[in-house]
Every structure is written in C-alpha cells, then in structure tokens.
C-alpha atoms as a PDB file:
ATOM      1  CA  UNK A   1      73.640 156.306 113.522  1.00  0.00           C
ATOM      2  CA  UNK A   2      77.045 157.862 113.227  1.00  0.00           C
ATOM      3  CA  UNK A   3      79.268 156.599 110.622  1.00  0.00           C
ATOM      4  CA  UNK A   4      83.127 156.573 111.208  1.00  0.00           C
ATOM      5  CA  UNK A   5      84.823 157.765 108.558  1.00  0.00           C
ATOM      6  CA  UNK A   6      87.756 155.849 106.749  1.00  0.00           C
ATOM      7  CA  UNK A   7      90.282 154.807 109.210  1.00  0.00           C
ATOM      8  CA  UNK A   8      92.569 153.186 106.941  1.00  0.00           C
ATOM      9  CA  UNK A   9      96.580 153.751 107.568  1.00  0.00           C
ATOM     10  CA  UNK A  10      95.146 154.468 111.023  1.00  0.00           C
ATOM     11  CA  UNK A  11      96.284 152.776 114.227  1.00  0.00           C
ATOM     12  CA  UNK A  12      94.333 152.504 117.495  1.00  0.00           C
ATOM     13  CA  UNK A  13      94.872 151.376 121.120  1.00  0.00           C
ATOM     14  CA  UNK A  14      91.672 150.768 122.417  1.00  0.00           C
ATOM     15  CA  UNK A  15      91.740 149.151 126.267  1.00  0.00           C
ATOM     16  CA  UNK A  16      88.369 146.840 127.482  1.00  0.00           C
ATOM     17  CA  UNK A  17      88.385 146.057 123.552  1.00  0.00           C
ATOM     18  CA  UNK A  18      86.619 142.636 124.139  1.00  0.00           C
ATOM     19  CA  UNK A  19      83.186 143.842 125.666  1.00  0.00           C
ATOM     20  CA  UNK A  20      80.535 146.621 126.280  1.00  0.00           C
ATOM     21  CA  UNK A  21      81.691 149.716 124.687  1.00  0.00           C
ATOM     22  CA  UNK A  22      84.887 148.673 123.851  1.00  0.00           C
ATOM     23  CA  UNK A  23      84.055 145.747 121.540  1.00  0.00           C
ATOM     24  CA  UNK A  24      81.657 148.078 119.591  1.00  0.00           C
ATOM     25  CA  UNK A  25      84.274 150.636 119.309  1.00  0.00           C
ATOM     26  CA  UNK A  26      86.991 147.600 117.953  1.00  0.00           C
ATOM     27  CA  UNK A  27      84.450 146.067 115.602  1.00  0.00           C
ATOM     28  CA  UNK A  28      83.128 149.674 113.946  1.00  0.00           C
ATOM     29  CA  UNK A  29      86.805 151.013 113.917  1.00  0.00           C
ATOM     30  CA  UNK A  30      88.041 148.225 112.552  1.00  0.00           C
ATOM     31  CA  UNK A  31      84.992 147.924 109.837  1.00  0.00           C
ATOM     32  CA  UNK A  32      86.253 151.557 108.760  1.00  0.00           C
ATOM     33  CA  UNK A  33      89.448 150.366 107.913  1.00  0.00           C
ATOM     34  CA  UNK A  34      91.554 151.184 111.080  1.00  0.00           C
ATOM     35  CA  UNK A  35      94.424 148.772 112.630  1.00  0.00           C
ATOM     36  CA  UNK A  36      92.829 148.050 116.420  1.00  0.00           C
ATOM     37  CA  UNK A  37      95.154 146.801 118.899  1.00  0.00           C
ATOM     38  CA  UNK A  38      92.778 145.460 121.120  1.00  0.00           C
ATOM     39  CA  UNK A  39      94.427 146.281 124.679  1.00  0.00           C
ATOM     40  CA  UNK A  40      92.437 143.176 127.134  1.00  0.00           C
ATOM     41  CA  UNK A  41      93.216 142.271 130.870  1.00  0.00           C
ATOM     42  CA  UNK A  42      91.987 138.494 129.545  1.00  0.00           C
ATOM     43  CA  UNK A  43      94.191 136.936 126.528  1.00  0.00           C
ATOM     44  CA  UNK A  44      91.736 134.456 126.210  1.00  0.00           C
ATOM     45  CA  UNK A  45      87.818 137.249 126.100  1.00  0.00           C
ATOM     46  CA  UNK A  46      90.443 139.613 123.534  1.00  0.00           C
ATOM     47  CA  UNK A  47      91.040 136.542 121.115  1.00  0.00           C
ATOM     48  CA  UNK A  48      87.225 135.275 121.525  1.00  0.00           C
ATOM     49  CA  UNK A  49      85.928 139.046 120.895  1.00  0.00           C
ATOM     50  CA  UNK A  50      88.602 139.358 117.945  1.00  0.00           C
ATOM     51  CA  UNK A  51      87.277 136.154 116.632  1.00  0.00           C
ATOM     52  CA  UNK A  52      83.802 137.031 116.698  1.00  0.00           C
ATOM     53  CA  UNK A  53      84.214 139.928 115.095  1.00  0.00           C
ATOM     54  CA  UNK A  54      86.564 138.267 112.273  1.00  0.00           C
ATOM     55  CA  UNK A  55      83.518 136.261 111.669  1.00  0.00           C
ATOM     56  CA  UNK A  56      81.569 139.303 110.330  1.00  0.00           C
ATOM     57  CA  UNK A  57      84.723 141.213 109.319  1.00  0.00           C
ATOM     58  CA  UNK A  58      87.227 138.173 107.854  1.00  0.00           C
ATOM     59  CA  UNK A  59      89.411 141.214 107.057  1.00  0.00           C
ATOM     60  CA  UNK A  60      89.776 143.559 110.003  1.00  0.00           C
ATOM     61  CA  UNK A  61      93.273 144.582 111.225  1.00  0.00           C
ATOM     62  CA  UNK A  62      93.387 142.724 114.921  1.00  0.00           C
ATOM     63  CA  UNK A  63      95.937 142.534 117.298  1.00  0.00           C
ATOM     64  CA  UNK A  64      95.232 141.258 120.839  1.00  0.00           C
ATOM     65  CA  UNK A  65      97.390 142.111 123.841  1.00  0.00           C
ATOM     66  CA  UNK A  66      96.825 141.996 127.438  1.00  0.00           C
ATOM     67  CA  UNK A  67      97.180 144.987 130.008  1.00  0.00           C
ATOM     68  CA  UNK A  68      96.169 145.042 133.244  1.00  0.00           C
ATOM     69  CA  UNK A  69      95.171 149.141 134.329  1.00  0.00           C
ATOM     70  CA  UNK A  70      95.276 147.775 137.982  1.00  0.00           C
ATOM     71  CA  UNK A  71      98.707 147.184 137.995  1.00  0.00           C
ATOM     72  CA  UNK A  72     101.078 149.800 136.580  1.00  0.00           C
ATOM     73  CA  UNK A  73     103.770 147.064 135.961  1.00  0.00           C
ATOM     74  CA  UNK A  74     101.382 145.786 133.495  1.00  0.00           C
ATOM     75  CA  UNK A  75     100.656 148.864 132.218  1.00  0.00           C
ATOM     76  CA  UNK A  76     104.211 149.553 131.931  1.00  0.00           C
ATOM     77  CA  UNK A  77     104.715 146.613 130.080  1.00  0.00           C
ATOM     78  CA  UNK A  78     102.015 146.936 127.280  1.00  0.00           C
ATOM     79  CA  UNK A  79     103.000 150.606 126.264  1.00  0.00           C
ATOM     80  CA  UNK A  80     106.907 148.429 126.397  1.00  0.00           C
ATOM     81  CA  UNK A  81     105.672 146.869 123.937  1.00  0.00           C
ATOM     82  CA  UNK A  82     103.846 148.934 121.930  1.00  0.00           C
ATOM     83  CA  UNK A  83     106.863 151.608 121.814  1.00  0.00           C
ATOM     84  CA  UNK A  84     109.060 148.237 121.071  1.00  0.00           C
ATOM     85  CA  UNK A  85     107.247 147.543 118.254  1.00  0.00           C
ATOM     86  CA  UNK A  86     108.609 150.767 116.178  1.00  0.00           C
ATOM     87  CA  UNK A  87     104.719 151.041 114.376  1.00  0.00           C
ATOM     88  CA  UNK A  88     103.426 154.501 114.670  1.00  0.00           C
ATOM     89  CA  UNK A  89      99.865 155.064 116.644  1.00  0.00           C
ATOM     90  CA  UNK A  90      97.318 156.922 115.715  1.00  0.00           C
ATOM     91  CA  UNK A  91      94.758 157.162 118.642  1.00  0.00           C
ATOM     92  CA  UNK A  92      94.615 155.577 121.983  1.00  0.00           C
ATOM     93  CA  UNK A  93      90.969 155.392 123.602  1.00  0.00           C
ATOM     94  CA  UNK A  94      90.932 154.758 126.744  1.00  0.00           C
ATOM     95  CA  UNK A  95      87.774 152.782 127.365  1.00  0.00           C
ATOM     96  CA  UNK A  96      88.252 150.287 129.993  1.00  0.00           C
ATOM     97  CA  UNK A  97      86.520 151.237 133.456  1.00  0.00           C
ATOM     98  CA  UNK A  98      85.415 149.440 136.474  1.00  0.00           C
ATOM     99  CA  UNK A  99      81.908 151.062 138.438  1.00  0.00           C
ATOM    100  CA  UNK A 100      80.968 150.764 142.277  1.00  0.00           C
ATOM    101  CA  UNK A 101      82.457 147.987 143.975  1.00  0.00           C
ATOM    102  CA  UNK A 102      80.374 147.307 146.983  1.00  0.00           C
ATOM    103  CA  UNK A 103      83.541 146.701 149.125  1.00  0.00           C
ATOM    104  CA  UNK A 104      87.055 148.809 148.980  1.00  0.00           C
ATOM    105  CA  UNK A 105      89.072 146.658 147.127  1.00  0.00           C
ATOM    106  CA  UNK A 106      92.970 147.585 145.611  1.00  0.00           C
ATOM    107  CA  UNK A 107      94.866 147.347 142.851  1.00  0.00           C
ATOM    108  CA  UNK A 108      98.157 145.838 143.024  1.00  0.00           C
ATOM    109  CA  UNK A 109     100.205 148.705 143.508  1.00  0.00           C
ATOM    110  CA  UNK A 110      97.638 149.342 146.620  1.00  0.00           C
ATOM    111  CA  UNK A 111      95.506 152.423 145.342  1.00  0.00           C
ATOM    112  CA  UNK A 112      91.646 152.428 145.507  1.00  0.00           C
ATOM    113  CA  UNK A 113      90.384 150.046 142.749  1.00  0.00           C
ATOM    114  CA  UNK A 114      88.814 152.668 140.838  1.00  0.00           C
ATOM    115  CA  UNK A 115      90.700 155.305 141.222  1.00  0.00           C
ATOM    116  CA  UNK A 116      93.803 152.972 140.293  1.00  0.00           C
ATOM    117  CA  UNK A 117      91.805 151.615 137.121  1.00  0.00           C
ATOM    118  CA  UNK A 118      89.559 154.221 135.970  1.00  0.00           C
ATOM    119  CA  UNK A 119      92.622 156.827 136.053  1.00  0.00           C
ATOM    120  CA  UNK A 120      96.098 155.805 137.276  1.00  0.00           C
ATOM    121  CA  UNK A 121      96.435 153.003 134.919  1.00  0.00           C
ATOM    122  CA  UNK A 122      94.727 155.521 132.019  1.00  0.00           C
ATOM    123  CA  UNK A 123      96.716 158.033 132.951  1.00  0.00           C
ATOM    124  CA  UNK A 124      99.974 156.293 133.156  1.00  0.00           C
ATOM    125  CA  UNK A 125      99.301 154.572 129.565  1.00  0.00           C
ATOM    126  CA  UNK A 126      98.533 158.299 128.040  1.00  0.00           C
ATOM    127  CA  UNK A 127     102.392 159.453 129.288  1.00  0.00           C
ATOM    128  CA  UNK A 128     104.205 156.417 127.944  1.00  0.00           C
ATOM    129  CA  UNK A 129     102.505 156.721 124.900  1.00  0.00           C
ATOM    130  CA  UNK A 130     102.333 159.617 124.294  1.00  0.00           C
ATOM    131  CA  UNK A 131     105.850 159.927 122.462  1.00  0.00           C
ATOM    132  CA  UNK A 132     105.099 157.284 120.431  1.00  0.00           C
ATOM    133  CA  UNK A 133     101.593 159.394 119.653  1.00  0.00           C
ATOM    134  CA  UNK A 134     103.077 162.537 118.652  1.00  0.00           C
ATOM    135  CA  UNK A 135     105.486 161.474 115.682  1.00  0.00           C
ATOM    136  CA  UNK A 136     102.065 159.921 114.194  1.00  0.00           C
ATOM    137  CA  UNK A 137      99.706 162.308 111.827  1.00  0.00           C
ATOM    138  CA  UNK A 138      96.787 164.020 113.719  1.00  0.00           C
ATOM    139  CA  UNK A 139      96.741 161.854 117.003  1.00  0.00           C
ATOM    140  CA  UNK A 140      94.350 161.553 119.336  1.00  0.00           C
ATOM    141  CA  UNK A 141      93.585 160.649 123.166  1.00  0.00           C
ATOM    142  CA  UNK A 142      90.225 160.043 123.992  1.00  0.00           C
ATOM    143  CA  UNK A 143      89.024 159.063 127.238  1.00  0.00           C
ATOM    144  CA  UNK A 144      86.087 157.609 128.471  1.00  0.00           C
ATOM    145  CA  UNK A 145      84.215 158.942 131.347  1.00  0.00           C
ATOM    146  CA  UNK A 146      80.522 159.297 132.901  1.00  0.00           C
ATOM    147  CA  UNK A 147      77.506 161.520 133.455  1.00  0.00           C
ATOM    148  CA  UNK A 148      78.095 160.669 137.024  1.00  0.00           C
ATOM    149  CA  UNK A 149      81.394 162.896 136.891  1.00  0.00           C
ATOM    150  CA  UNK A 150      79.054 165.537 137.109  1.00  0.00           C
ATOM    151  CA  UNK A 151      78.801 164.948 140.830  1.00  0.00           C
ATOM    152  CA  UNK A 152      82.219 163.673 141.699  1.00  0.00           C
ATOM    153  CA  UNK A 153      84.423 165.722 143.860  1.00  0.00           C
ATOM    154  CA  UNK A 154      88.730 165.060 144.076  1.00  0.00           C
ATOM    155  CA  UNK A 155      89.273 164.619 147.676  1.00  0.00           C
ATOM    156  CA  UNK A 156      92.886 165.191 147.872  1.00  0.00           C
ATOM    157  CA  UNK A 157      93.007 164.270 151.918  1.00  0.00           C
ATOM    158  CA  UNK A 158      91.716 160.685 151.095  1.00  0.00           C
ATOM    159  CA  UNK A 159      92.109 159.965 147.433  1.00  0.00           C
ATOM    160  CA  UNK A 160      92.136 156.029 148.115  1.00  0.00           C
ATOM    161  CA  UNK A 161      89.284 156.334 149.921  1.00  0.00           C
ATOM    162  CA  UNK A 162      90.712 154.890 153.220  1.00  0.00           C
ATOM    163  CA  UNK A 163      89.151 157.136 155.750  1.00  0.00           C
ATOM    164  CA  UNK A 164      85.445 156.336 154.416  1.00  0.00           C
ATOM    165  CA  UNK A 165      84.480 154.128 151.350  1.00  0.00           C
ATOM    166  CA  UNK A 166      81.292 154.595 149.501  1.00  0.00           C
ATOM    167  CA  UNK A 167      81.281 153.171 146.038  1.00  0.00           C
ATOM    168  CA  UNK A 168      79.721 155.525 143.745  1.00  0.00           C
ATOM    169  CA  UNK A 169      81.438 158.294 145.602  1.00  0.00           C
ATOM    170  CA  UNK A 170      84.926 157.027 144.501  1.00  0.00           C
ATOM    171  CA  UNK A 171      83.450 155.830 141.236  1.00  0.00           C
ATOM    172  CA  UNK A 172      82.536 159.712 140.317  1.00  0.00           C
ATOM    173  CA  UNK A 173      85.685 160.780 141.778  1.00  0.00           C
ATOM    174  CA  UNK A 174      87.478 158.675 138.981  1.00  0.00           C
ATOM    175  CA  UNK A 175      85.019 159.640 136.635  1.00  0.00           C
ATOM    176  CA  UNK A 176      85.740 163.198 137.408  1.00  0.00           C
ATOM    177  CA  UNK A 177      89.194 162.373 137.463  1.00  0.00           C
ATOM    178  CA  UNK A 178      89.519 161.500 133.621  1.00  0.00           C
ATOM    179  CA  UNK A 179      87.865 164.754 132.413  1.00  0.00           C
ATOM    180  CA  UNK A 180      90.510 166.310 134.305  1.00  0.00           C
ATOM    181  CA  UNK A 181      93.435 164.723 132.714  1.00  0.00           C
ATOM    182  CA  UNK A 182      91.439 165.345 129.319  1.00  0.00           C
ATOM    183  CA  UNK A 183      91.184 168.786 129.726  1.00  0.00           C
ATOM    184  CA  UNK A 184      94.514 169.254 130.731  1.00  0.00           C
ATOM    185  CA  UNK A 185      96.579 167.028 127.966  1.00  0.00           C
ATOM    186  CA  UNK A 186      94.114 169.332 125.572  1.00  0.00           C
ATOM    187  CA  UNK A 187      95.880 172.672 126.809  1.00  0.00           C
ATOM    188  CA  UNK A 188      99.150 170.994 127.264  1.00  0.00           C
ATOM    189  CA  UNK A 189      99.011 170.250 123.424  1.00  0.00           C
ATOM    190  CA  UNK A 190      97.534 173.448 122.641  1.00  0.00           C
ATOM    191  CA  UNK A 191     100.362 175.344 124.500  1.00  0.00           C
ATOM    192  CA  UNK A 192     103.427 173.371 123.469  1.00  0.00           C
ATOM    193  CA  UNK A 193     101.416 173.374 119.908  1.00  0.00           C
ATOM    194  CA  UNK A 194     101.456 169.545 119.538  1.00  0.00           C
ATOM    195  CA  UNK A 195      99.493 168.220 116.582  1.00  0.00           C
ATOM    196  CA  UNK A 196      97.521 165.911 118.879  1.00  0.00           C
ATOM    197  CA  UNK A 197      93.591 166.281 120.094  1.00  0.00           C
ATOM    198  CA  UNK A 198      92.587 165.415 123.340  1.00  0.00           C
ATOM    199  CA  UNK A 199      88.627 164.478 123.871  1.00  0.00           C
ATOM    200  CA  UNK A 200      86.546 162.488 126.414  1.00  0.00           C
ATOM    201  CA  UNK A 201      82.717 161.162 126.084  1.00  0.00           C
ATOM    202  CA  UNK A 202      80.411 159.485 128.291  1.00  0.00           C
ATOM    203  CA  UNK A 203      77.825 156.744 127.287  1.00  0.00           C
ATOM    204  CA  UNK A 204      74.944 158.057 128.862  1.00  0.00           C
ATOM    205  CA  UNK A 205      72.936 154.872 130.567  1.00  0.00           C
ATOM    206  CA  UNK A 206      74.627 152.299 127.945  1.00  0.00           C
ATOM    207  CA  UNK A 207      73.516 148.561 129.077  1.00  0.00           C
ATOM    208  CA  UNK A 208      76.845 146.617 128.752  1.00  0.00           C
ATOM    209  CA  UNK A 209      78.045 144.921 131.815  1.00  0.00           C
ATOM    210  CA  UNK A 210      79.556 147.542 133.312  1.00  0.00           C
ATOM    211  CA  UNK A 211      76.621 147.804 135.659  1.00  0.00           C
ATOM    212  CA  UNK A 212      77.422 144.449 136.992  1.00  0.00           C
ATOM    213  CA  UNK A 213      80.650 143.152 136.834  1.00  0.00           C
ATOM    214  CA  UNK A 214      82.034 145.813 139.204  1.00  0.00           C
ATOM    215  CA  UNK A 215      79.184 145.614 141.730  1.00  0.00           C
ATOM    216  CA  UNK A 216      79.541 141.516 141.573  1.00  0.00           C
ATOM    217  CA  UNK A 217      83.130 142.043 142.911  1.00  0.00           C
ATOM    218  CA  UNK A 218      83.547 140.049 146.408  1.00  0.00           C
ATOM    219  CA  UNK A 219      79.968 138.854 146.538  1.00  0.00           C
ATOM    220  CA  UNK A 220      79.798 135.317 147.384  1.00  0.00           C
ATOM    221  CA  UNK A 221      76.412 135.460 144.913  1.00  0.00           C
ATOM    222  CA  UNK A 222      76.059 137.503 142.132  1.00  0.00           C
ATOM    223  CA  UNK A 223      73.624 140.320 141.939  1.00  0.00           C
ATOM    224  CA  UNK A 224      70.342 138.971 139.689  1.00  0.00           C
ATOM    225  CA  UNK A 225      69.958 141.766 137.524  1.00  0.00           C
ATOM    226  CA  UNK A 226      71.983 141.654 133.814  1.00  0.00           C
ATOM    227  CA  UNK A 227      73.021 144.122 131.263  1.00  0.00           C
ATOM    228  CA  UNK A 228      70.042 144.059 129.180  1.00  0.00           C
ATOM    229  CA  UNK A 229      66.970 144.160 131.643  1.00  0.00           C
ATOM    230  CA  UNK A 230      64.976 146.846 131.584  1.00  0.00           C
ATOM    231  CA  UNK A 231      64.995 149.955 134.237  1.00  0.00           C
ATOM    232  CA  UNK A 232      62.975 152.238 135.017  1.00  0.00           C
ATOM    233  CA  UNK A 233      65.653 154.860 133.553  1.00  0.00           C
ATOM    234  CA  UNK A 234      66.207 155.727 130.159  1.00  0.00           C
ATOM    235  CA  UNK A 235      68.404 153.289 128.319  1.00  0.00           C
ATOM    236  CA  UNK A 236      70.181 152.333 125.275  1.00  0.00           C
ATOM    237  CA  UNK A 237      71.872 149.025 123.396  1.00  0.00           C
ATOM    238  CA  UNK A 238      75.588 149.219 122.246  1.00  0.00           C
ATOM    239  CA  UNK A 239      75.728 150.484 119.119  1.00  0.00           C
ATOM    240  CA  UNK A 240      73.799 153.506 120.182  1.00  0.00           C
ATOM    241  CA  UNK A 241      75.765 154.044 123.387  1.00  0.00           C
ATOM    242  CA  UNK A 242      79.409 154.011 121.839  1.00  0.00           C
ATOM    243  CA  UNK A 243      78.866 156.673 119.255  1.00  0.00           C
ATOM    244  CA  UNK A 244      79.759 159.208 121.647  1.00  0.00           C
ATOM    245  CA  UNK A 245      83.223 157.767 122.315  1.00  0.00           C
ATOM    246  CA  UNK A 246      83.491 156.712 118.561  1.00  0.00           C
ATOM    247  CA  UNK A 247      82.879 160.149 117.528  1.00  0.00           C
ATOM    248  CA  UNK A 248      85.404 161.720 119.987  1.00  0.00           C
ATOM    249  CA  UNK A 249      87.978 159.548 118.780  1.00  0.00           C
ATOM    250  CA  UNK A 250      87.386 159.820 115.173  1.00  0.00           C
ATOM    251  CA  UNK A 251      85.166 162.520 113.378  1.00  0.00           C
ATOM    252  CA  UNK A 252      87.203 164.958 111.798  1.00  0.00           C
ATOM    253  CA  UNK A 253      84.941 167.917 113.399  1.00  0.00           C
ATOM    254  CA  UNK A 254      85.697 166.754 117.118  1.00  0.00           C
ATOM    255  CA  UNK A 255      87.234 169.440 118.724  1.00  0.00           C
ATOM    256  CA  UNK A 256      89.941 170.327 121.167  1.00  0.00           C
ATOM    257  CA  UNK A 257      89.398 169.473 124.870  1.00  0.00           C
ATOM    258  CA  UNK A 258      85.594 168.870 123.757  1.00  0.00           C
ATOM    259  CA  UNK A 259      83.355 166.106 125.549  1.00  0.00           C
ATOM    260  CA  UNK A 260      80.548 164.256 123.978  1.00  0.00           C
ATOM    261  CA  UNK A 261      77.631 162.352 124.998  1.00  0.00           C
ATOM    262  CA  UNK A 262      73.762 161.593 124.405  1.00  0.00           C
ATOM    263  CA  UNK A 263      71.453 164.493 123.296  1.00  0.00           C
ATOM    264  CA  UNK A 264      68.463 162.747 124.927  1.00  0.00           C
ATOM    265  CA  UNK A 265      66.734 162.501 128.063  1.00  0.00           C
ATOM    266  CA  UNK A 266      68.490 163.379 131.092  1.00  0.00           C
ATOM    267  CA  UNK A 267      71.869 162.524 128.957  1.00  0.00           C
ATOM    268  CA  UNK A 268      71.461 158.883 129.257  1.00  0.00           C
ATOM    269  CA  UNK A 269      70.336 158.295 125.143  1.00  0.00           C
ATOM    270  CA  UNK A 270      70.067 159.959 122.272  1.00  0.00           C
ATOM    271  CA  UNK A 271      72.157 161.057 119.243  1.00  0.00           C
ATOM    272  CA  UNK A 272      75.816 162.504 119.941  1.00  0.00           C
ATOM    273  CA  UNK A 273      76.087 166.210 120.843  1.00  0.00           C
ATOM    274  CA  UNK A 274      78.893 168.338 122.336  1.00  0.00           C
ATOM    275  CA  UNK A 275      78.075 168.521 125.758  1.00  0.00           C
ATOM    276  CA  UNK A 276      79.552 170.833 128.677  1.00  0.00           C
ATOM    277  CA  UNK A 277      81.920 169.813 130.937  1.00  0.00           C
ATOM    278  CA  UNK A 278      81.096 169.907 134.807  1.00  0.00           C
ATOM    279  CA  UNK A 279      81.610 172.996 136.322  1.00  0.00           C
ATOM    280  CA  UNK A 280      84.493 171.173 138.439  1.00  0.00           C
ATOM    281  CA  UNK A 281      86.106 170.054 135.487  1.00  0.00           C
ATOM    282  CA  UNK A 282      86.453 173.310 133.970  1.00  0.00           C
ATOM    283  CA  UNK A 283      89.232 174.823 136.063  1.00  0.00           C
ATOM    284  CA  UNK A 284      92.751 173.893 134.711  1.00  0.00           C
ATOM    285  CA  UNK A 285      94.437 174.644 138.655  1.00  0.00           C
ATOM    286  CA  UNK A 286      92.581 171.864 139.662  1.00  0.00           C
ATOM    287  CA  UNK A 287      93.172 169.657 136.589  1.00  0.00           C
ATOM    288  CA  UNK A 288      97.290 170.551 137.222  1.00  0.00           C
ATOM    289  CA  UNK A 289      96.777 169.359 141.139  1.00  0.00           C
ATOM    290  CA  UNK A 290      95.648 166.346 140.335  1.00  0.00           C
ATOM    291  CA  UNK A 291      98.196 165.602 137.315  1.00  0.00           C
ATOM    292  CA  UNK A 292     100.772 166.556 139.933  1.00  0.00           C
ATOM    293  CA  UNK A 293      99.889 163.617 142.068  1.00  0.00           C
ATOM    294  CA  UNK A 294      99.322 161.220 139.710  1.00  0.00           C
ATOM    295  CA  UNK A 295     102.914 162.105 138.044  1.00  0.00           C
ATOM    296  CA  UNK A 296     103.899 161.069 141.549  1.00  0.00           C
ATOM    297  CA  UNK A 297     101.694 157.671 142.388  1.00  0.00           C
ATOM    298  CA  UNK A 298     102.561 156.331 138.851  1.00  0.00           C
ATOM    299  CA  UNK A 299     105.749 157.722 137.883  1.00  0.00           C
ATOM    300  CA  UNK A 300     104.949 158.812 134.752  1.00  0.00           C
ATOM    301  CA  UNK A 301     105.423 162.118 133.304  1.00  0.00           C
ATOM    302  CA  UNK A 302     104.853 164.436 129.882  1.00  0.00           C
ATOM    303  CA  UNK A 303     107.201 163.837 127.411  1.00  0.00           C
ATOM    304  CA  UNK A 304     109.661 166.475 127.420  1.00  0.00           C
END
C-alpha cells in the first residue's frame, strides 16, 4: 500500500471530498499531516464525512466548503473564497466526477452534464486558483480521470452532445478532456518555468458509487446493483483504488505531465505505475483547441 509522505505545512483542495475516492484521499492526506479543504456540493455529506473521519483522526486539519462544478457561479464563488481567505495552497486535486447519465441532462450554465462537471467546472477552478497556487512551495494540480479516456474522442461540432447523446460516449469525451488540460497546464508550467507540477491518474475499476449515482440520475427507480457487488470484471475497494490519485498528488518522485494508474489486469487493479497517456492525449495542438474553448464557455483564463 502506498504511504503518503508527511504533508504537514501542506494545504489541499480536494473536490467530491465526502465519498468514493475523494473521502479516501481527505482521510489519508489528512492522516499525513496535510490541511484538506474538503471542497463538497452537499454541506451537510462534507461535515458527516469530516466527522467520520475526526472520529479516527480527532486531530486532522478539516475544513468543509461547498462547490457546485455544475454551475460555474458556484465554482466562482468557492475559489472567491479560497483566494479571500489570504492562506497559501499547496495542491488542488480535482476528484469530483459524474459517469453515464442515461438521459442528457445540463448543468446550470446549460452545457452537457459531464462535460460541464467532469471538465468545465475542473477546469475553471484550476485558472482561478491557480494564482493563489503558484506563490505556494512546489504546487501541484492533479486531476482525476479514467481508463475509459482511452476511447474518448473531442467532438468539437457537438461538444454538448446535442445532435446525438450516448452516455459513455460523452462520459469518455470528459474523461479525455481532463488529460488534455493536464497535459497542457504541465507544458504551460514547464515553458513559463513555474514551480508547479501538473499530473492526472485514473482508478482503474474502483467500486465507490460512482458507478451508480450518475446512472440513477432521472430514473423514477434506482438501478439494483451497488458499489460493492461483485462483477464479472476485475475490481478493487477504496483504499486500493485511490493510491493512484494519492500518489500523483503527493509522492515526491511524481513527475511532470505524468499519469498514473493500476499495474494490474487490464488497468482496472493493481499497485500504482506510470502509465501512458492515450495516443489522443498526447498531442499538445489538440490539448490548446480544446483549452481555447473552454477559456471561452467558462471565462476563465491562465494567469498572466
């Protein structure tokens, strides 16, 4: 099991901090001696996951604030905040992430509900932050996103996925999405020589609820099968399916524009290893297309 190293003087931004991924992240960070703003869309899951970790951790550094990454006024808002509150941060890891809704749905700003969570509201959070980031020592973004980004395409004619909806098809897309902002906020910070690392991970097939609560969305019944039931797929608990993400976001070997995920089967468990990026997320012209347009749906920019 990978240990995190000592965290202490450290402070993170961690978004979906009260379940799945997210809570493990909060709870092992915050063991390590790290500060965890837990970033929640639910004030009342954040202080119930903050609690139970408390519980087994009476002295972890907490802090629960709510941020909606559906709608950028929200978003807006938190990093507000955040800046407002004149503390430097250390790391922001953006973890939250909605999969496959069986119906299009919309955030508030009216973008495809994945695409507007999984990256716009991701996205946006990384620019407003960012300046607050960079007068910190050694910062660091790193962003969650999926084996299944290995088949995603960016379809630039019908990003919101108006013309034709399919949900794992705009569930890649976002997935594909935010290795392509990773990759290029890693040579942005290379070539303006910024002290800051940028890395994404992927959980492999992780049994948290991710599986369900998006595919649950608009049904008048939900679906039957839960988090922890077996499939005929490789799986993994938790604690084993975070390390990836926990060791992009805080081993001192992680490297520059790297992504990490399970050495196992298929790359759905096992230990951590560096793996290689999809072939489509390996081109930076494509990477600067898309940060182009989302510059322009979220109105958010680099810091100068």
């Amino acid at each position: 099991m990978y240990t995190v190293p000592d965290q202490s003087a450290r402070r993170f931004v961690i978004t979906g901090a009260n379940s799945g991924t997210g809570l493990e992240a909060t709870r092992r960070i915050a063991a390590a001696g790290g500060h965890v703003v837990m970033g929640v869309r639910s004030l009342e899951r954040g202080e119930a996951a903050r609690d139970e970790i408390l519980r087994g951790n009476p002295g972890a550094h907490l802090e629960v604030l709510q941020v909606d990454l559906a709608d950028l006024s929200s978003v807006r808002d938190f990093a507000a905040g955040l800046v407002e509150q004149a503390q430097p941060i250390s790391a922001l890891i953006n973890n939250a992430g909605l999969m496959a809704p069986p119906q299009r749905m919309t955030t508030v700003d009216g973008f495809e509900l994945q695409f507007g969570t999984n990256f716009l509201g991701p996205f946006a959070l990384t620019n407003l932050l960012l300046p607050r980031l960079l007068t910190s020592l050694n910062p660091r973004v790193t962003t969650m996103s999926s084996g299944i980004a290995a088949i995603g395409r960016i379809h630039f004619a019908d990003l919101q996925s108006v013309a034709r909806y399919s949900p794992f098809v705009a569930y890649s897309q976002s997935k594909l999405a935010n290795l392509l902002m990773a990759r290029l906020l890693a040579a942005v910070a290379t070539d303006r020589g910024w002290d800051l690392v940028s890395t994404s991970a992927h959980p492999g097939y992780t049994r948290t609820n991710l599986q369900t609560s998006g595919a649950n969305l608009g049904r008048s019944a939900p679906r039957r099968r839960l988090p922890g039931e077996r499939t005929i797929l490789p799986s993994q608990g938790v604690e084993q399916g975070t390390e990836p993400l926990l060791y992009a976001a805080t081993s001192p070997n992680a490297q520059q524009g790297a992504y990490y995920g399970p050495s196992g089967p298929f790359g759905m468990v096992g230990d951590t290893k560096r793996v290689a990026l999809p072939r489509s997320a390996r081109g930076i012209d494509l990477a600067k297309s898309l940060w182009t347009v989302a510059e322009d749906l979220t109105g958010t920019s680099l810091p100068d």
